[in-house]
Protein backbone atom coordinates (compact mmCIF):
# COMPACT_ATOMS: atom_id res chain seq x y z
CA UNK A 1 -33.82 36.98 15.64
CA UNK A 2 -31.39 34.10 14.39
CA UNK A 3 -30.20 33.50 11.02
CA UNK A 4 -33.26 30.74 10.18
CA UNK A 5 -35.75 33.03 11.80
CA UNK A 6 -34.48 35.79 9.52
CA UNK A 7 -34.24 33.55 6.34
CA UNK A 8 -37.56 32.43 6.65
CA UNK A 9 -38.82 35.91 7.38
CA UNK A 10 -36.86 37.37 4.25
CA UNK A 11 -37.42 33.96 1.94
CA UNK A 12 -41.17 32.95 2.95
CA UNK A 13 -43.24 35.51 4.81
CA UNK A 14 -46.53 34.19 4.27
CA UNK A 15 -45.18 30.60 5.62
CA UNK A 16 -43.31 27.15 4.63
CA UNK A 17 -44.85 24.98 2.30
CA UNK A 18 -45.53 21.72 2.66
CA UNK A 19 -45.28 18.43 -0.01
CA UNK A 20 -45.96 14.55 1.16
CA UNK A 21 -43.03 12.73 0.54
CA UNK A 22 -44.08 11.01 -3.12
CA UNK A 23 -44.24 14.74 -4.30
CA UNK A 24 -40.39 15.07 -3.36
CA UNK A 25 -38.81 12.05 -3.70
CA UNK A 26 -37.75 9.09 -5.62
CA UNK A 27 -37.05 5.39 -4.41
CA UNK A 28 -35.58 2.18 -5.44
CA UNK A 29 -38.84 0.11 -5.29
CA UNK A 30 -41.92 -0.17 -6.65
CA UNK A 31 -44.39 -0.46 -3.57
CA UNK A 32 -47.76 -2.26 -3.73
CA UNK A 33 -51.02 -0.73 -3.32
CA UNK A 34 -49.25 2.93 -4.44
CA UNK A 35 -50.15 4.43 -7.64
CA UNK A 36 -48.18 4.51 -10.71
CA UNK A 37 -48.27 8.46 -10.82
CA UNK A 38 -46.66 8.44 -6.62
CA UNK A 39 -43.70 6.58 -8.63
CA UNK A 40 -42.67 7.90 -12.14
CA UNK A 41 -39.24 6.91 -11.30
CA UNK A 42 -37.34 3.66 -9.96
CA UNK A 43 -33.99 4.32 -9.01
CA UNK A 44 -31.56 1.49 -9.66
CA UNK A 45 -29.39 0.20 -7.00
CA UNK A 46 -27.77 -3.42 -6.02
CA UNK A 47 -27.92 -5.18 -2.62
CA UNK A 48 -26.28 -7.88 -0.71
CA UNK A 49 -27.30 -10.58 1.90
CA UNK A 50 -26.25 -9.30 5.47
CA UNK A 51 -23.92 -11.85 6.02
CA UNK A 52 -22.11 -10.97 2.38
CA UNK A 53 -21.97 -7.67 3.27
CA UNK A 54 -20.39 -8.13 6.84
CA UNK A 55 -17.90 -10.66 4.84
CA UNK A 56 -16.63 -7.43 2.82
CA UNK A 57 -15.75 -5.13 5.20
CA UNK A 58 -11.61 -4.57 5.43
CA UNK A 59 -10.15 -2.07 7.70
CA UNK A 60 -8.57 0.23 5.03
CA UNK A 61 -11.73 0.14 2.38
CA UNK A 62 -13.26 4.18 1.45
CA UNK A 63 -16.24 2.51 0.35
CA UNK A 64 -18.95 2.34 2.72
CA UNK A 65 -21.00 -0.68 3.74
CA UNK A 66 -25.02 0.11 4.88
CA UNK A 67 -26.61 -2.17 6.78
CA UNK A 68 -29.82 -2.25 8.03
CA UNK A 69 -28.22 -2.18 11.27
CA UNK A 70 -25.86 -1.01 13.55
CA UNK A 71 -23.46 -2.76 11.64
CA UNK A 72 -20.30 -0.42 10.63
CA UNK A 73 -17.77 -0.92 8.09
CA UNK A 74 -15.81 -0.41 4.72
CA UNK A 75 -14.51 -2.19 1.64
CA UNK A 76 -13.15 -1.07 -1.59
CA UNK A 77 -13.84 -1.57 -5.13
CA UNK A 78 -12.30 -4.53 -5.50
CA UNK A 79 -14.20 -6.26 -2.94
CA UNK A 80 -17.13 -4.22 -3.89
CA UNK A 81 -17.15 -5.88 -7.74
CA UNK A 82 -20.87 -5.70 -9.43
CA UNK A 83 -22.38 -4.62 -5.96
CA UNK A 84 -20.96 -1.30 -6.13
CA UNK A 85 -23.44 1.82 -5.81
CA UNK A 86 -22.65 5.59 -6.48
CA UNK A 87 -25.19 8.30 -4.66
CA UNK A 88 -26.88 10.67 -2.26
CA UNK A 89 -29.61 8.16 -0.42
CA UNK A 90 -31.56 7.77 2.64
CA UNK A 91 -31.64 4.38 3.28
CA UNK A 92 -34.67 3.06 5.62
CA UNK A 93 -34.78 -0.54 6.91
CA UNK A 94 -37.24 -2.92 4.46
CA UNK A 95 -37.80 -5.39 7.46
CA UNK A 96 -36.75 -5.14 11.28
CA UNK A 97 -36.94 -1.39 13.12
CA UNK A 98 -36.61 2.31 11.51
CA UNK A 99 -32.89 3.15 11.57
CA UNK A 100 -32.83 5.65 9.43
CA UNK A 101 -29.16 6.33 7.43
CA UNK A 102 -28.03 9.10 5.07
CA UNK A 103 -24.40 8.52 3.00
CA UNK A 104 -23.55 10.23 0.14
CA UNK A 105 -20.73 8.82 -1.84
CA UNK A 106 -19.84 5.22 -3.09
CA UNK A 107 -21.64 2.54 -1.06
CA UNK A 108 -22.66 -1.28 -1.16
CA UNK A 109 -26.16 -1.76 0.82
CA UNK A 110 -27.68 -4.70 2.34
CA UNK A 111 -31.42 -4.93 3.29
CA UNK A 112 -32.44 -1.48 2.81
CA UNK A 113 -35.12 0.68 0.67
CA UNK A 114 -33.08 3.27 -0.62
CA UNK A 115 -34.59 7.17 -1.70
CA UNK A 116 -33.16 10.11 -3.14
CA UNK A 117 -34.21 13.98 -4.01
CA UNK A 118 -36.52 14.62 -6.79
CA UNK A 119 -34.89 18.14 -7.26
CA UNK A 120 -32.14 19.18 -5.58
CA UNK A 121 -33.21 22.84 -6.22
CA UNK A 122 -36.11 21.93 -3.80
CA UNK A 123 -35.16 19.45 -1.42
CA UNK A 124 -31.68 19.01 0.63
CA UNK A 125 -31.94 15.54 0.83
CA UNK A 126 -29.83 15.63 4.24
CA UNK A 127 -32.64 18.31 5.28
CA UNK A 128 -35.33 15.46 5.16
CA UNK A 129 -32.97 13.06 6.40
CA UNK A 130 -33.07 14.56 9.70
CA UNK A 131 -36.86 15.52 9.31
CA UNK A 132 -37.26 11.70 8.96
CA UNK A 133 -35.31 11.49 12.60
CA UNK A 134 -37.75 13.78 13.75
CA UNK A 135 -40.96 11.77 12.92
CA UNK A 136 -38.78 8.50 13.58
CA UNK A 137 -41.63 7.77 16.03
CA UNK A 138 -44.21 7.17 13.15
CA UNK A 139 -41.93 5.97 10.74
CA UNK A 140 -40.98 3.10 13.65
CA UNK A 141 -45.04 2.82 14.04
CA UNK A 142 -45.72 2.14 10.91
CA UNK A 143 -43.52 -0.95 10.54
CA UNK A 144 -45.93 -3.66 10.95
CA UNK A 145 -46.37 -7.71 10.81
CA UNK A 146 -46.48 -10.62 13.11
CA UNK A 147 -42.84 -11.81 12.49
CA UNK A 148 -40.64 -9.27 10.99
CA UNK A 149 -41.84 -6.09 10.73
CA UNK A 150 -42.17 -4.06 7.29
CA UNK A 151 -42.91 -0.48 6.44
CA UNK A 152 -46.35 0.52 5.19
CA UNK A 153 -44.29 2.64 2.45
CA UNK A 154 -48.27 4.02 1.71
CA UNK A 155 -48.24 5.94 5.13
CA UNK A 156 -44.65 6.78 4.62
CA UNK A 157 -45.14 8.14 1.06
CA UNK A 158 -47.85 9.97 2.61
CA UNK A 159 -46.43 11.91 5.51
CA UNK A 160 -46.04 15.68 4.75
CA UNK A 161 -42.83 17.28 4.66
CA UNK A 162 -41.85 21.23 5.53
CA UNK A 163 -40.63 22.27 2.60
CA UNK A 164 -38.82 25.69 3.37
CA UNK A 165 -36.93 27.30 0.62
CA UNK A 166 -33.05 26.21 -0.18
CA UNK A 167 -30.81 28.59 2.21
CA UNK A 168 -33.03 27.89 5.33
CA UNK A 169 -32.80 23.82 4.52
CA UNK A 170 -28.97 24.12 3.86
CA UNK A 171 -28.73 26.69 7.24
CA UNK A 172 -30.80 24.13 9.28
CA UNK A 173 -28.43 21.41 7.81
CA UNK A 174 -25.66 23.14 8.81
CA UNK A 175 -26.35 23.55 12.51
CA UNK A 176 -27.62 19.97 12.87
CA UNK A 177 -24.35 18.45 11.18
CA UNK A 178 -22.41 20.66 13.75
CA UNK A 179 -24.48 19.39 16.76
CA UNK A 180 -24.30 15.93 15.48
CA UNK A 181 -20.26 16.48 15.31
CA UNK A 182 -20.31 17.89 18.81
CA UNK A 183 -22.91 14.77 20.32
CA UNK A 184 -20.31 12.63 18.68
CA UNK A 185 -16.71 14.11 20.34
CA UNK A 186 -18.63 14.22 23.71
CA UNK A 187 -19.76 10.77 23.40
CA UNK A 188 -16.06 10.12 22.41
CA UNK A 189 -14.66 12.20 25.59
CA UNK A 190 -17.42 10.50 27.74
CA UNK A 191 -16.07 6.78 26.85
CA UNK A 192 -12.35 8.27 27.29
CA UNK A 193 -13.32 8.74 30.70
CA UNK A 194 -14.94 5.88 32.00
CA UNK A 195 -11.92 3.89 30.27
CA UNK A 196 -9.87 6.07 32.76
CA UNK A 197 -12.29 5.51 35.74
CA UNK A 198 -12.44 1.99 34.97
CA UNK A 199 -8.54 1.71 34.98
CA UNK A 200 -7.96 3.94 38.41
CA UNK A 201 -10.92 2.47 40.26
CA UNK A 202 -8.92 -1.21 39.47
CA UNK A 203 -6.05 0.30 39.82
CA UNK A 204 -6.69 1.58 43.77
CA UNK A 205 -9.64 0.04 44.75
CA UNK A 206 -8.96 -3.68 43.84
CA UNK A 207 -6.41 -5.81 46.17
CA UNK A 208 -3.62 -8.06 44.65
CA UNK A 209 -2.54 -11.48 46.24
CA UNK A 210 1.41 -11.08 46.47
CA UNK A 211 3.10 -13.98 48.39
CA UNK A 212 -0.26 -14.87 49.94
CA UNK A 213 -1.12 -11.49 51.32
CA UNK A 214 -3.52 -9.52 50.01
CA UNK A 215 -2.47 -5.62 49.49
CA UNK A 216 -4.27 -2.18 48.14
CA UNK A 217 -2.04 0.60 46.56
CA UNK A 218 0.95 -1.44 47.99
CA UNK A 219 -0.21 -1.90 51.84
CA UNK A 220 -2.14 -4.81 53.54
CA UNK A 221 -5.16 -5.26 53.64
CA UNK A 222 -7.16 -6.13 57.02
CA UNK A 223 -10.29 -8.45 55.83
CA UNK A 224 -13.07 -7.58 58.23
């Protein structure tokens, strides 16, 4: 038995409960068509136009810039001025595809519905961040429209969410941040080398024109 099997066992015997996300969370928008009582709470954040927001970033900033993209980039608090947010979020996408962010810290946004924990005693916010990768297959199917696409927030709002007690979130946490570390040196090690096949497979297989004859790894070569 691993450590989650054995918190769960110890923690919740009879089995995890479940909430739908309005039960658990807050967000920074009032959606239509969703009742007042899904939303006692609007949080209060600023946002920038994409093309502000790729105008900010400088290559020493700590203050982190979250597009709606793959866009990556910092600026500071200078740069930052009015536009400067403070918090744990999840940020989803209000137009375009589902990629799905989580930052914690000081942050300007651009183009993104923002949510944070109801309780932290109940939810790890970083726990349903990576739920939400899970299900990012419905959460991508239920962006809809002929032109750009927009989340039905109502079907989002809806979906139901494990809600295992505190250790087992924070244990689960901790072996997905690990993994993601891991996925993200081997990526890093993977690029490394196909840098260095790149430069030895030019560097021995491709022929150089000295003095009008053509030679590989310093001898001629015979053009058949």
């Amino acid at each position: 038995m691993n450590r989650i099997e054995k918190l769960i066992s110890e923690l919740c015997p009879d089995g995890v409960e479940y909430k739908k996300v309005w039960e658990i969370t807050y967000w920074d928008k009032k959606f239509n068509g969703i009742d007042d009582f899904k939303q006692p709470k609007i949080l209060k954040y600023k946002h920038v136009l994409a093309n502000e927001l790729k105008s900010l970033k400088l290559n020493n900033g700590d203050i982190k810039l979250l597009s709606t993209g793959n866009f990556e980039g910092y600026t500071n608090e200078e740069m930052a001025g009015n536009n400067l947010n403070e918090g744990e979020v999840i940020t989803i996408p209000s137009g375009g595809s589902a990629n799905i962010k989580y930052y914690k810290g000081k942050f300007v946004d651009s183009g993104n519905i923002l949510c944070s924990s109801m309780d932290g005693r109940v939810l790890k916010l970083k726990f349903l961040y990576y739920y939400f990768l899970n299900i990012k297959k419905i959460i991508e199917n239920s962006y809809r429209g002929s032109g750009v696409k927009h989340p039905d927030m109502s079907l989002i709002l809806s979906l139901l969410i494990p809600i295992p007690p505190l250790p087992v979130q924070e244990e689960i946490v901790k072996i997905l941040d690990k993994f993601t570390e891991l996925e993200a040196e081997l990526e890093a090690e993977l690029e490394a080398r196909k840098k260095q096949y790149e430069y030895y497979r030019n560097k021995l297989l491709t022929p150089v024109e000295v003095n009008g004859k053509w030679l590989l790894n310093g001898k001629p070569v015979e053009w058949k």
